[in-house]
N, C-alpha and C. Protein backbone atom coordinates (compact mmCIF):
# COMPACT_ATOMS: atom_id res chain seq x y z
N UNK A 1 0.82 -1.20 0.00
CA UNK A 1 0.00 0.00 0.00
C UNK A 1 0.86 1.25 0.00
N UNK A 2 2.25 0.94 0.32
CA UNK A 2 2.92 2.69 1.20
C UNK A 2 3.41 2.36 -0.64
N UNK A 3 3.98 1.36 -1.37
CA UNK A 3 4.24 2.20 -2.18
C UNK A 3 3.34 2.34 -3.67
N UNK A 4 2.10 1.84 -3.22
CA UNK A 4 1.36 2.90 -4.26
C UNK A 4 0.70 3.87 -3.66
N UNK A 5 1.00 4.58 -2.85
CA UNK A 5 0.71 5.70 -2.14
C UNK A 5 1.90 6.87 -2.78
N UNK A 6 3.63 6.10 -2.59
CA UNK A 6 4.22 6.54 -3.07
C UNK A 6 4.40 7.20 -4.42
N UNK A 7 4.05 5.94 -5.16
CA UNK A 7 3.52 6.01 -6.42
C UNK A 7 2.14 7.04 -7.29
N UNK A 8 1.48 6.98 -6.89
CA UNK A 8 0.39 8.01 -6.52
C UNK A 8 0.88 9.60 -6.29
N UNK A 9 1.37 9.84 -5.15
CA UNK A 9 2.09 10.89 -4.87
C UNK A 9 3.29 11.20 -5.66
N UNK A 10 3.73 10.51 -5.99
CA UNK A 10 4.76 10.97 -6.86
C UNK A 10 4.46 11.34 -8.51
N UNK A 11 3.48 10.59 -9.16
CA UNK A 11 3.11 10.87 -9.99
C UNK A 11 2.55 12.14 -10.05
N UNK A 12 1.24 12.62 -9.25
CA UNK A 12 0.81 13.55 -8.81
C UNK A 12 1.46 15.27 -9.11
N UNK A 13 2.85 14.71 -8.21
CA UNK A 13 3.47 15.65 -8.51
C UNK A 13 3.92 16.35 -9.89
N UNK A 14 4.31 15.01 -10.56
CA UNK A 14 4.71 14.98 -12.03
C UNK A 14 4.01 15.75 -12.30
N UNK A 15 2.40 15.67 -12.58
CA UNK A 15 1.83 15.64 -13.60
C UNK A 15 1.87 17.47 -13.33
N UNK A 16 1.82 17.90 -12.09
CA UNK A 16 1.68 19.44 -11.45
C UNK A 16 3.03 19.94 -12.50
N UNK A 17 3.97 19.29 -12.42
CA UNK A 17 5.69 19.88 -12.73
C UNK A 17 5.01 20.00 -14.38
N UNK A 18 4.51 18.81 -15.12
CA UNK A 18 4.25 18.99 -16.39
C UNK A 18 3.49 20.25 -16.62
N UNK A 19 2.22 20.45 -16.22
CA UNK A 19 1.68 21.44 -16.19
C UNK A 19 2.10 23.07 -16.70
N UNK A 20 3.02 23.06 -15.89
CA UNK A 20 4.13 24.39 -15.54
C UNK A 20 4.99 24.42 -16.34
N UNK A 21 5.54 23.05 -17.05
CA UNK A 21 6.90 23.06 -17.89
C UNK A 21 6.06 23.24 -19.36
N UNK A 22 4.77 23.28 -19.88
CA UNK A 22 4.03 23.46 -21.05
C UNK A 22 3.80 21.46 -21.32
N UNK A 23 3.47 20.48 -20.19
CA UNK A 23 3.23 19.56 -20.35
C UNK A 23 1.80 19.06 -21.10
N UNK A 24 1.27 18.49 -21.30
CA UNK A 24 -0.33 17.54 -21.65
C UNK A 24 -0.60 18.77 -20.41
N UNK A 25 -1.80 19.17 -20.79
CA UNK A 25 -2.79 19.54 -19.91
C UNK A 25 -4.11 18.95 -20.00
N UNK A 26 -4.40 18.73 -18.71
CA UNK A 26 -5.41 17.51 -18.21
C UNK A 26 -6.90 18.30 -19.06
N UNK A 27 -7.93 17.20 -19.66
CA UNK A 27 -9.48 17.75 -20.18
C UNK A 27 -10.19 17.89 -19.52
N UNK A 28 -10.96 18.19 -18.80
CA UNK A 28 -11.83 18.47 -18.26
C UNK A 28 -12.99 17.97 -18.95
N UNK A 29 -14.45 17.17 -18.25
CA UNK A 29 -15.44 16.28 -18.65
C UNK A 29 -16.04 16.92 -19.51
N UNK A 30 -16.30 18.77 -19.07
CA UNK A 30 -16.70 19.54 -19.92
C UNK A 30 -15.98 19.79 -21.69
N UNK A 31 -14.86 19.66 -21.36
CA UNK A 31 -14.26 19.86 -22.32
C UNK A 31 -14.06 18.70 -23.44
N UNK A 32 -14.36 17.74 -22.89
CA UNK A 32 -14.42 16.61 -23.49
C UNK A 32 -15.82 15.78 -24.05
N UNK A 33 -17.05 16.10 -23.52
CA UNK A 33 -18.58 16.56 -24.11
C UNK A 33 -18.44 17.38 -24.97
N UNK A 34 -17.93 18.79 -25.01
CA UNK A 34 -18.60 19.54 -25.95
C UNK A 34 -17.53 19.38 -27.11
N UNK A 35 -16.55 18.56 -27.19
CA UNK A 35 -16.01 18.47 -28.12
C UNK A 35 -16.60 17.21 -29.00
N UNK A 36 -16.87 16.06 -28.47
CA UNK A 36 -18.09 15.68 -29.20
C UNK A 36 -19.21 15.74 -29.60
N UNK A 37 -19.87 17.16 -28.83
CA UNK A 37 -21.49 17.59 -29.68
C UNK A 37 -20.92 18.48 -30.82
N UNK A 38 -19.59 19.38 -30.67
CA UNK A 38 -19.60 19.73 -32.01
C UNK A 38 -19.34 18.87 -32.97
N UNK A 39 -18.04 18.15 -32.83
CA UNK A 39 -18.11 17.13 -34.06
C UNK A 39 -19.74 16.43 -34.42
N UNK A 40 -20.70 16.35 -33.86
CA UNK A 40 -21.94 15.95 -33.85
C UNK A 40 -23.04 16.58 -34.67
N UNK A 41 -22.49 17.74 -34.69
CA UNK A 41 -22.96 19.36 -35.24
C UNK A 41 -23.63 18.44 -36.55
N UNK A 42 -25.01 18.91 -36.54
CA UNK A 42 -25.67 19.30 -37.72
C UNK A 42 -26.21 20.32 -38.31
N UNK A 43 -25.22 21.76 -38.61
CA UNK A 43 -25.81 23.25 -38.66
C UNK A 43 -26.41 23.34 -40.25
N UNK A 44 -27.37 23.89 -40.13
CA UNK A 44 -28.28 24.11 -41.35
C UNK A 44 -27.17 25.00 -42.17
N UNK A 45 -27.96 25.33 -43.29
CA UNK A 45 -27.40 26.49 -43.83
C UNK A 45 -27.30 27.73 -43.31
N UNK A 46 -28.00 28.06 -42.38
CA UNK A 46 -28.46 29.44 -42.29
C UNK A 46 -27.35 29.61 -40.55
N UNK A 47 -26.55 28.56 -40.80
CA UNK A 47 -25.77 28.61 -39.04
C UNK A 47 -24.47 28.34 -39.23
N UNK A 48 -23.81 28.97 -38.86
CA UNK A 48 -22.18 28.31 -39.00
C UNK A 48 -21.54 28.74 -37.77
N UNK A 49 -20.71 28.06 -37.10
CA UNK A 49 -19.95 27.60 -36.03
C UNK A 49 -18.52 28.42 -36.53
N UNK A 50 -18.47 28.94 -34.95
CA UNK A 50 -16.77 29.87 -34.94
C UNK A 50 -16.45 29.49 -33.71
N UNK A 51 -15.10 29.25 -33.72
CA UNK A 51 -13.99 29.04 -32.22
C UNK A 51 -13.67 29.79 -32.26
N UNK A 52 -13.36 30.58 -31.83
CA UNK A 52 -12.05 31.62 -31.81
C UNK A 52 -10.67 31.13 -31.21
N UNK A 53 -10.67 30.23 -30.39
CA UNK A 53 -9.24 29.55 -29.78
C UNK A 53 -9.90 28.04 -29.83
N UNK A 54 -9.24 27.60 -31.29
CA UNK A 54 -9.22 26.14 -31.12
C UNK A 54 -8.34 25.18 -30.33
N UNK A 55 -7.80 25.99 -29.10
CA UNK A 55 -7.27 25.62 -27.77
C UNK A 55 -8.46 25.28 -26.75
N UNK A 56 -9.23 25.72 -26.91
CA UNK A 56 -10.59 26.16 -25.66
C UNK A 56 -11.97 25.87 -26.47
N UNK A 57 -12.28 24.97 -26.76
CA UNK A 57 -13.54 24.62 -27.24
C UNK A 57 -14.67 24.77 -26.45
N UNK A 58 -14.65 25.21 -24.68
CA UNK A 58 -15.82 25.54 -23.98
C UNK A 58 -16.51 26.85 -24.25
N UNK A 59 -15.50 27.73 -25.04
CA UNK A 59 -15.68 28.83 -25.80
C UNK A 59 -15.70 29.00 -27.13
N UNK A 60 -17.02 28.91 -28.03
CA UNK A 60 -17.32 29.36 -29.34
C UNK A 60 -18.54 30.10 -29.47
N UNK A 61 -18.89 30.22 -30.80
CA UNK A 61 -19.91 30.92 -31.58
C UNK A 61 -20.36 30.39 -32.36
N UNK A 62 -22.64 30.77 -32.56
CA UNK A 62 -23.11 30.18 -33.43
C UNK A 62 -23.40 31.38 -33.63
N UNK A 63 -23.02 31.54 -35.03
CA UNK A 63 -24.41 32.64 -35.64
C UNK A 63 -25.22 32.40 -36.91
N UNK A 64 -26.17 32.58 -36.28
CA UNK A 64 -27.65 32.22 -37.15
C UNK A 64 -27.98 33.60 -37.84
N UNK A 65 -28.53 33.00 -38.93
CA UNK A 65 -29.10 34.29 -39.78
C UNK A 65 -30.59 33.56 -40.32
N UNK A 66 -31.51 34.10 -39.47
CA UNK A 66 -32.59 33.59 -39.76
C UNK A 66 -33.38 33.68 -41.09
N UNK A 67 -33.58 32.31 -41.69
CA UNK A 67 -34.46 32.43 -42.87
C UNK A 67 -35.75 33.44 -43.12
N UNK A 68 -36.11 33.15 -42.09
CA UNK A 68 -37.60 33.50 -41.92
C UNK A 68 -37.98 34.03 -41.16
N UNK A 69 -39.23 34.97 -40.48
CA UNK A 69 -39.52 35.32 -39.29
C UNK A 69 -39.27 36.84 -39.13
N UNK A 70 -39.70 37.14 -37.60
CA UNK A 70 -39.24 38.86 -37.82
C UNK A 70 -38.20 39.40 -38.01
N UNK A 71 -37.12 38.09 -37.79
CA UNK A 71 -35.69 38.91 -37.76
C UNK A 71 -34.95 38.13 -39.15
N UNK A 72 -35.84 37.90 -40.20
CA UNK A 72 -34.93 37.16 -41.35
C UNK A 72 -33.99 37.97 -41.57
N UNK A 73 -33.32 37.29 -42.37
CA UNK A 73 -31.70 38.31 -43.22
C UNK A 73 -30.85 38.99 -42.00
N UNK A 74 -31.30 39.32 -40.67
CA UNK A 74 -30.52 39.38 -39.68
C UNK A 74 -29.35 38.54 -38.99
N UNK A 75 -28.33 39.23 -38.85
CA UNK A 75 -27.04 38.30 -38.24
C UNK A 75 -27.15 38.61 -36.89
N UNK A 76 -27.38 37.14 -36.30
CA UNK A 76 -26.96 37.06 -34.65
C UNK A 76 -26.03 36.15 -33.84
N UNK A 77 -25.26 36.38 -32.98
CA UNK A 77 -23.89 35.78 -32.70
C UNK A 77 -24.80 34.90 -31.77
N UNK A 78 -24.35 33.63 -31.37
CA UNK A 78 -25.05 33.79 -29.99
C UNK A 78 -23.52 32.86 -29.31
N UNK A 79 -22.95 33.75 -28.20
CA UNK A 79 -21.61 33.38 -27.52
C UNK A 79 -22.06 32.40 -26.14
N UNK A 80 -21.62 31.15 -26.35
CA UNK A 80 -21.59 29.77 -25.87
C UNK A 80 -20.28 29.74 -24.76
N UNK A 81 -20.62 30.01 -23.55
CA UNK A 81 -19.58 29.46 -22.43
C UNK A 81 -19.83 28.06 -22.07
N UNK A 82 -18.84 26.94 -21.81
CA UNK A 82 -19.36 26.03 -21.48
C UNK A 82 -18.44 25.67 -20.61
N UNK A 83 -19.52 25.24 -19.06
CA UNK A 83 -18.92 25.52 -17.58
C UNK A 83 -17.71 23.56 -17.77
N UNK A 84 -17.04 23.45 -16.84
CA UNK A 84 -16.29 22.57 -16.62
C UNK A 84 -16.94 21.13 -16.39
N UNK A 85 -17.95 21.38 -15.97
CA UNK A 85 -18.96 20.73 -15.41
C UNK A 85 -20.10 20.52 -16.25
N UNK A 86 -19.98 20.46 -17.57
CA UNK A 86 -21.11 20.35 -18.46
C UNK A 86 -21.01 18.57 -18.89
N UNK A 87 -21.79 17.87 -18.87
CA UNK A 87 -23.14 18.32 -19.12
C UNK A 87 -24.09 18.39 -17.89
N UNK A 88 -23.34 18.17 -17.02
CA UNK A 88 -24.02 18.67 -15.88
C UNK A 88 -25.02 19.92 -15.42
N UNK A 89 -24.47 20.83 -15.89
CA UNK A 89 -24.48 22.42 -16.32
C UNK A 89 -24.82 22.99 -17.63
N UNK A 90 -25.84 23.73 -17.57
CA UNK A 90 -25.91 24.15 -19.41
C UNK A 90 -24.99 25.01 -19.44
N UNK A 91 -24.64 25.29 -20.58
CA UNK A 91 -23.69 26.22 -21.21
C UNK A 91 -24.58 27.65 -20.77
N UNK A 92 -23.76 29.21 -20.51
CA UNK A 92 -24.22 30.51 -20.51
C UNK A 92 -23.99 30.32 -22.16
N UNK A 93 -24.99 30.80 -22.60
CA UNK A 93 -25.41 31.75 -24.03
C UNK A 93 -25.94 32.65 -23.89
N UNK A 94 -25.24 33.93 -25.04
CA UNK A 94 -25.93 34.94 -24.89
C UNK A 94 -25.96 35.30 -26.19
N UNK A 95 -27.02 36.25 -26.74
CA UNK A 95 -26.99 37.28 -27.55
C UNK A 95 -25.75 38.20 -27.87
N UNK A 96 -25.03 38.34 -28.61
CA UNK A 96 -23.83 39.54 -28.87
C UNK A 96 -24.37 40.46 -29.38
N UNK A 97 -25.50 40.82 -30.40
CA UNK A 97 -26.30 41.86 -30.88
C UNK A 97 -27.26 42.28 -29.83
N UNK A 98 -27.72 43.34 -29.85
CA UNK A 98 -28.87 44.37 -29.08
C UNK A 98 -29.90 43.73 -30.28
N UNK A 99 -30.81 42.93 -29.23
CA UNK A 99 -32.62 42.36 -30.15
C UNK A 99 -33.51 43.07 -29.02
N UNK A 100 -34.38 43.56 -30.33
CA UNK A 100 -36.06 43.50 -29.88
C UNK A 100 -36.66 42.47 -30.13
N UNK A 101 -36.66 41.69 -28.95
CA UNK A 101 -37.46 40.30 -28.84
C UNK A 101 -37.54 39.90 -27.20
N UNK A 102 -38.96 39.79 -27.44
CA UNK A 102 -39.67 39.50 -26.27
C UNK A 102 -38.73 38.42 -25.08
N UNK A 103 -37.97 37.32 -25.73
CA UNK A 103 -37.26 36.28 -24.49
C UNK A 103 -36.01 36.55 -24.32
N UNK A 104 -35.51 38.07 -25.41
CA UNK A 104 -33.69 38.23 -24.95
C UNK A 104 -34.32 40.01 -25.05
N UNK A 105 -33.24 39.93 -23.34
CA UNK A 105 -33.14 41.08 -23.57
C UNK A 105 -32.26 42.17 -23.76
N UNK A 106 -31.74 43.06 -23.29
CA UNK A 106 -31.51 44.40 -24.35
C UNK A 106 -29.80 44.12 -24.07
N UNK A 107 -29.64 43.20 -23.16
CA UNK A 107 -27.81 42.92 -22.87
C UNK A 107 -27.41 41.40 -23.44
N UNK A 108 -28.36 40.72 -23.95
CA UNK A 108 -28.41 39.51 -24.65
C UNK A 108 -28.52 38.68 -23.90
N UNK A 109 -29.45 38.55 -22.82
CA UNK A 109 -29.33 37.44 -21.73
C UNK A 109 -30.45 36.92 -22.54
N UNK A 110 -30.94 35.21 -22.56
CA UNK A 110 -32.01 34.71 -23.09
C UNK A 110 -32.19 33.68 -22.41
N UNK A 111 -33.78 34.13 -22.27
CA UNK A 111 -34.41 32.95 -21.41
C UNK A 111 -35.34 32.14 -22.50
N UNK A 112 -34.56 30.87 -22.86
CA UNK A 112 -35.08 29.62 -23.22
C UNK A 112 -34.57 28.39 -21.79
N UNK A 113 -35.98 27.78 -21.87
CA UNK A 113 -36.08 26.76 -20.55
C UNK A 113 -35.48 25.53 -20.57
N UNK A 114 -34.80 25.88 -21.97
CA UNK A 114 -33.09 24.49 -21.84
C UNK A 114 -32.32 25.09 -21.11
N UNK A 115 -32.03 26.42 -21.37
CA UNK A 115 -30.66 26.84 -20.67
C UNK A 115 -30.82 26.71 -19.07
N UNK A 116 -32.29 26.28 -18.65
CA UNK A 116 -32.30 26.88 -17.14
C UNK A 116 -32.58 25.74 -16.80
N UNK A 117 -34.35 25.86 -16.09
CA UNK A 117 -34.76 24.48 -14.84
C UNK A 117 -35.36 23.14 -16.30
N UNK A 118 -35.27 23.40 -17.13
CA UNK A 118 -35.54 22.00 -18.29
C UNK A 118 -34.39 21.53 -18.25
N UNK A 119 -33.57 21.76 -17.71
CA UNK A 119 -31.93 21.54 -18.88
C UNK A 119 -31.69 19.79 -17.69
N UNK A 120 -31.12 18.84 -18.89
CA UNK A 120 -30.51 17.69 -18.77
C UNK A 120 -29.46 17.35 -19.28
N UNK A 121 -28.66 16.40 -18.60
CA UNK A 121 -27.07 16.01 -19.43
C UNK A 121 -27.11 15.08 -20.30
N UNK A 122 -28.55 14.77 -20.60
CA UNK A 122 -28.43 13.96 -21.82
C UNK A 122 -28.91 14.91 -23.58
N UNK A 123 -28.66 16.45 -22.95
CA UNK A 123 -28.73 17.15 -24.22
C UNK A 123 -27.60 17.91 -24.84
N UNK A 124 -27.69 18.27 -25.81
CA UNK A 124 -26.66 18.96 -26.46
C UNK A 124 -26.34 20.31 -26.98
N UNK A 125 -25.44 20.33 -27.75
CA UNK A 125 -25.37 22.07 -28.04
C UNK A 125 -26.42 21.61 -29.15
N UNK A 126 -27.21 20.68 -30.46
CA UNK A 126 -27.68 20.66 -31.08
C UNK A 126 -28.80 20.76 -30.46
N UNK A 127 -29.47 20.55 -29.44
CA UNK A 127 -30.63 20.81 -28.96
C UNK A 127 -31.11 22.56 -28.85
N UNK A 128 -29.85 23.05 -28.16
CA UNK A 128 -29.70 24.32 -27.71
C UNK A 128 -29.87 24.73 -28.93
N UNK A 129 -29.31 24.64 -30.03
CA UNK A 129 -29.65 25.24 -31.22
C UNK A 129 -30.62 25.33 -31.83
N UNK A 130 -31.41 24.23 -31.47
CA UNK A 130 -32.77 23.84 -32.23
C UNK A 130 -33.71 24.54 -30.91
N UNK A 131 -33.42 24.83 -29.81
CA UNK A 131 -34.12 26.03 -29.43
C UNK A 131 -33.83 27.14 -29.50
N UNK A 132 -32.49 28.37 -29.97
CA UNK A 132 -32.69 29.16 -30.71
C UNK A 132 -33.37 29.61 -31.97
N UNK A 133 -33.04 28.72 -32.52
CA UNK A 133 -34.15 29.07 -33.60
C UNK A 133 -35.35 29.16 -33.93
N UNK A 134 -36.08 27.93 -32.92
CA UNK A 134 -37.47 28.11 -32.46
C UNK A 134 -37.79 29.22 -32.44
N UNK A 135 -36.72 29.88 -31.13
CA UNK A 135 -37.05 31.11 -30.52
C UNK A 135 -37.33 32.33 -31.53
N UNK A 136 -36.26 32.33 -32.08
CA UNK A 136 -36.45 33.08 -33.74
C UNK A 136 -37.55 33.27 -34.31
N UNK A 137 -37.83 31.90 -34.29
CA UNK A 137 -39.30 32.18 -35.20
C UNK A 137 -40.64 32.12 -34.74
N UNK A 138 -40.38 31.04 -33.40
CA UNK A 138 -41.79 31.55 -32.18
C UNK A 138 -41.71 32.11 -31.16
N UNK A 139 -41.24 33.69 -31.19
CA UNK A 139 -41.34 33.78 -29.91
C UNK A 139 -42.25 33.93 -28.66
N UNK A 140 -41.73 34.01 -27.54
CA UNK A 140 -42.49 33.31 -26.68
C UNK A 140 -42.99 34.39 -25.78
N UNK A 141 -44.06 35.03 -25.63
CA UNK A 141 -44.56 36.16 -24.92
C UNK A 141 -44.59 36.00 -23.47
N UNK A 142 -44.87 34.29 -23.47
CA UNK A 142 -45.74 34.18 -21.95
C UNK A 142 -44.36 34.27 -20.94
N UNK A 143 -43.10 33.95 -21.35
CA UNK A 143 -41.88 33.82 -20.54
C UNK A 143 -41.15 34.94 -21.14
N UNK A 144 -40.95 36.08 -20.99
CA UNK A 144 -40.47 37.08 -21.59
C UNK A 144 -39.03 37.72 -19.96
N UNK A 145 -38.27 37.83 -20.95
CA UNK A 145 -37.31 39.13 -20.64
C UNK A 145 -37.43 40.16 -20.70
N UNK A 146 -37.47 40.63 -22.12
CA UNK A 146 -38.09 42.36 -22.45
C UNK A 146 -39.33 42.04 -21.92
N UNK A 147 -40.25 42.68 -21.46
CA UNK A 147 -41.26 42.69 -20.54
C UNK A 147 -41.73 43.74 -21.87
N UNK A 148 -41.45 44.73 -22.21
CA UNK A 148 -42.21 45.70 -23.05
C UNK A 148 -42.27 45.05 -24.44
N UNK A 149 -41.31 44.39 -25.32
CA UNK A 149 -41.80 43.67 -26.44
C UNK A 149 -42.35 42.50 -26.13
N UNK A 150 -42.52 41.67 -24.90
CA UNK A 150 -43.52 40.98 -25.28
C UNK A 150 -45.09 41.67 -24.92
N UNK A 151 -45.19 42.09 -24.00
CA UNK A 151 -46.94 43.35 -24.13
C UNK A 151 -46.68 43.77 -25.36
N UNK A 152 -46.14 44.11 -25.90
CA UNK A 152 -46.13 44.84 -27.76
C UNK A 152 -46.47 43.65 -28.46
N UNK A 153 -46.00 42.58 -28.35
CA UNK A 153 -46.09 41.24 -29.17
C UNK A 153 -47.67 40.39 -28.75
N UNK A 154 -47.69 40.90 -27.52
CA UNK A 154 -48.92 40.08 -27.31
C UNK A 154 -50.43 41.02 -27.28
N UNK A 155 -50.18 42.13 -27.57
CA UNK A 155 -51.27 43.42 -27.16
C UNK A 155 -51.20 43.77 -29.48
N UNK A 156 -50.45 43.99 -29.52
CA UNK A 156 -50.87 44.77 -30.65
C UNK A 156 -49.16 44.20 -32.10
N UNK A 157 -49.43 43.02 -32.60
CA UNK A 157 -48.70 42.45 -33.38
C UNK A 157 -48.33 43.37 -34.16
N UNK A 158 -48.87 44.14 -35.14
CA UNK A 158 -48.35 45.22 -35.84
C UNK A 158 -47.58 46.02 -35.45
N UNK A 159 -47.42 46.26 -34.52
CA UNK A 159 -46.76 48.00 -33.71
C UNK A 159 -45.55 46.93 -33.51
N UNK A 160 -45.78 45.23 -33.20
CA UNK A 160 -44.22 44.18 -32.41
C UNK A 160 -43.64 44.50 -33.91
N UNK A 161 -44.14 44.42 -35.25
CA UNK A 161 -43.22 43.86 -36.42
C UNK A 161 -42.78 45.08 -36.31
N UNK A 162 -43.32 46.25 -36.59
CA UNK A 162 -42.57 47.58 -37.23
C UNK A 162 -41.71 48.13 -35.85
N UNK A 163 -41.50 47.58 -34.62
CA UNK A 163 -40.66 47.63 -33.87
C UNK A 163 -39.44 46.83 -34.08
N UNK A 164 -39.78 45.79 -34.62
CA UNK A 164 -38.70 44.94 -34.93
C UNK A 164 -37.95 45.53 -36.19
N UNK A 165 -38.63 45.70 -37.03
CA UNK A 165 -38.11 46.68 -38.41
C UNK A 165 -37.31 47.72 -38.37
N UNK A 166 -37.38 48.33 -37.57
CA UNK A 166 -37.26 49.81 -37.45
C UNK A 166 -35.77 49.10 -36.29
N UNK A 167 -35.61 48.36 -35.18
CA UNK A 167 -34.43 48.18 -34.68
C UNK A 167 -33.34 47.57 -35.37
N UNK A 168 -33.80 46.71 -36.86
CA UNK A 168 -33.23 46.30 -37.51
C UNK A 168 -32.44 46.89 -38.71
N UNK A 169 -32.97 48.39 -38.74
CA UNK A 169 -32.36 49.04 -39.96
C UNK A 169 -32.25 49.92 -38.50
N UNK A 170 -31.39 49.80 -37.62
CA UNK A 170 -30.42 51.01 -37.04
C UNK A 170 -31.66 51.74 -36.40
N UNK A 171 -32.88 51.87 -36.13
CA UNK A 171 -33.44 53.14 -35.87
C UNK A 171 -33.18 53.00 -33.66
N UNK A 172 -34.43 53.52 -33.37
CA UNK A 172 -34.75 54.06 -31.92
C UNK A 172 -35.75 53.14 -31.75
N UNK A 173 -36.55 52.14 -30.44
CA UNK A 173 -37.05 52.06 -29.82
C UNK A 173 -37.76 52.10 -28.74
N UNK A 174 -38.54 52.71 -28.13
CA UNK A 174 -38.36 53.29 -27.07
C UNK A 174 -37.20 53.87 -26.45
N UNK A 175 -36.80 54.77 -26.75
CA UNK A 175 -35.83 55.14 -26.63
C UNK A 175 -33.90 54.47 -26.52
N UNK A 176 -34.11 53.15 -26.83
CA UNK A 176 -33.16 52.02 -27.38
C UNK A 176 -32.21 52.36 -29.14
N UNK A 177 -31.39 53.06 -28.52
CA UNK A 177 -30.95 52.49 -30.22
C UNK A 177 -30.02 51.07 -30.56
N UNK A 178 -30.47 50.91 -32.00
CA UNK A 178 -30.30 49.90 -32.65
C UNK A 178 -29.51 49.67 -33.16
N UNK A 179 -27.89 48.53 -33.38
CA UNK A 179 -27.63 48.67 -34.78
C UNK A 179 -27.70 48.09 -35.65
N UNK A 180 -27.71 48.81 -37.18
CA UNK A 180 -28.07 48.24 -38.39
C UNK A 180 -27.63 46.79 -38.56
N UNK A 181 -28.67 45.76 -38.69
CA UNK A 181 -28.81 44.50 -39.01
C UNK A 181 -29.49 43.70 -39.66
N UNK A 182 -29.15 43.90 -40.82
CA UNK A 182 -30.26 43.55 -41.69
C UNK A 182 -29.52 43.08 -43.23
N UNK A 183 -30.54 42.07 -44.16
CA UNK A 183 -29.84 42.01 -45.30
C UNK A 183 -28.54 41.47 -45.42
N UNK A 184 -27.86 40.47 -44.34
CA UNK A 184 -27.11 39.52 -44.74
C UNK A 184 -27.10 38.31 -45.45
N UNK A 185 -26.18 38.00 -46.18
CA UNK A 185 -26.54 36.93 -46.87
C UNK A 185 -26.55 35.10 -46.38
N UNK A 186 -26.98 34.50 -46.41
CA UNK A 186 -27.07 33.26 -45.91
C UNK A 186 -25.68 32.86 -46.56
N UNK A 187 -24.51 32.37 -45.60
CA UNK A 187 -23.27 31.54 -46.52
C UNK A 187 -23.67 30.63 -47.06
């Protein structure tokens, strides 16, 4: 026992000394999940996937440019942290663009009920995706963030689109400005 204790401990150490000398650095469970939901990735056309440090895969980007809906031809980032502890943990996503939309609001926080009390470790970033886009195209009044576009969305639909219009070509919303987002092309 004392010398795989020894053994143990001594390794231990190693692996600390490697660390420091630019050795293997250890994966983390998180890091090792989300590197198989991306390889897993089935992104439509209208979505394409960015790393920015293909060192750190708990950190990327989807941005969607919705076909359809109030925000078609619009480009939106949506920036994917993914905790150490995933899939334990959903990933933080957020909005990188300023939206008028009822479930994200004006700092890009978004409340879809994967990211929160729905969320299980038997789902994926492809799930998460397939509820952004939902979101895109249904959004959801009754669980709202912006509190004022969804009463706009759910009180008077016309006044929600030409709010959405008008934040999308750069204008003012309630006193919110916008910037121009609109008219990108699908890669």
């Amino acid at each position: 026992m004392l010398g795989l204790y020894k053994m143990g401990k001594g390794s231990r150490g190693k692996d600390a000394d490697d660390s420091k000398s630019g050795g293997a650095v250890k994966r983390t469970m998180g890091a090792i999940r989300v590197q198989l939901d991306i390889t897993e990735l089935d992104l439509p056309g209208n979505v394409r996937l960015e790393i920015p440090d293909p060192n750190n895969l708990l950190k990327f980007n989807l941005i969607l440019i919705p076909d359809s809906g109030y925000w078609a031809t619009a480009e939106f980032c949506f920036k994917f942290n993914v905790p150490d502890n995933y899939p334990y943990k959903p990933p933080k996503v957020q909005c990188r663009e300023k939206i008028y939309h009822p479930n994200i609001d004006l700092t890009g926080n978004i409340c879809l009920n994967l990211l929160r009390e729905d969320w299980r470790p038997i789902l994926t970033i492809q799930q998460i995706l397939h509820g952004l886009i939902f979101l895109m195209l249904e959004p959801n009044p009754n669980d709202p963030l912006n509190q004022e576009a969804a009463e706009v969305y759910r009180n008077n639909e016309p006044r929600f689109r030409q709010n959405v219009r008008s934040s999308l070509r750069g204008g003012v919303v309630n006193g919110e400005r916008f910037t121009r987002n609109i008219d990108h092309r699908i890669p």
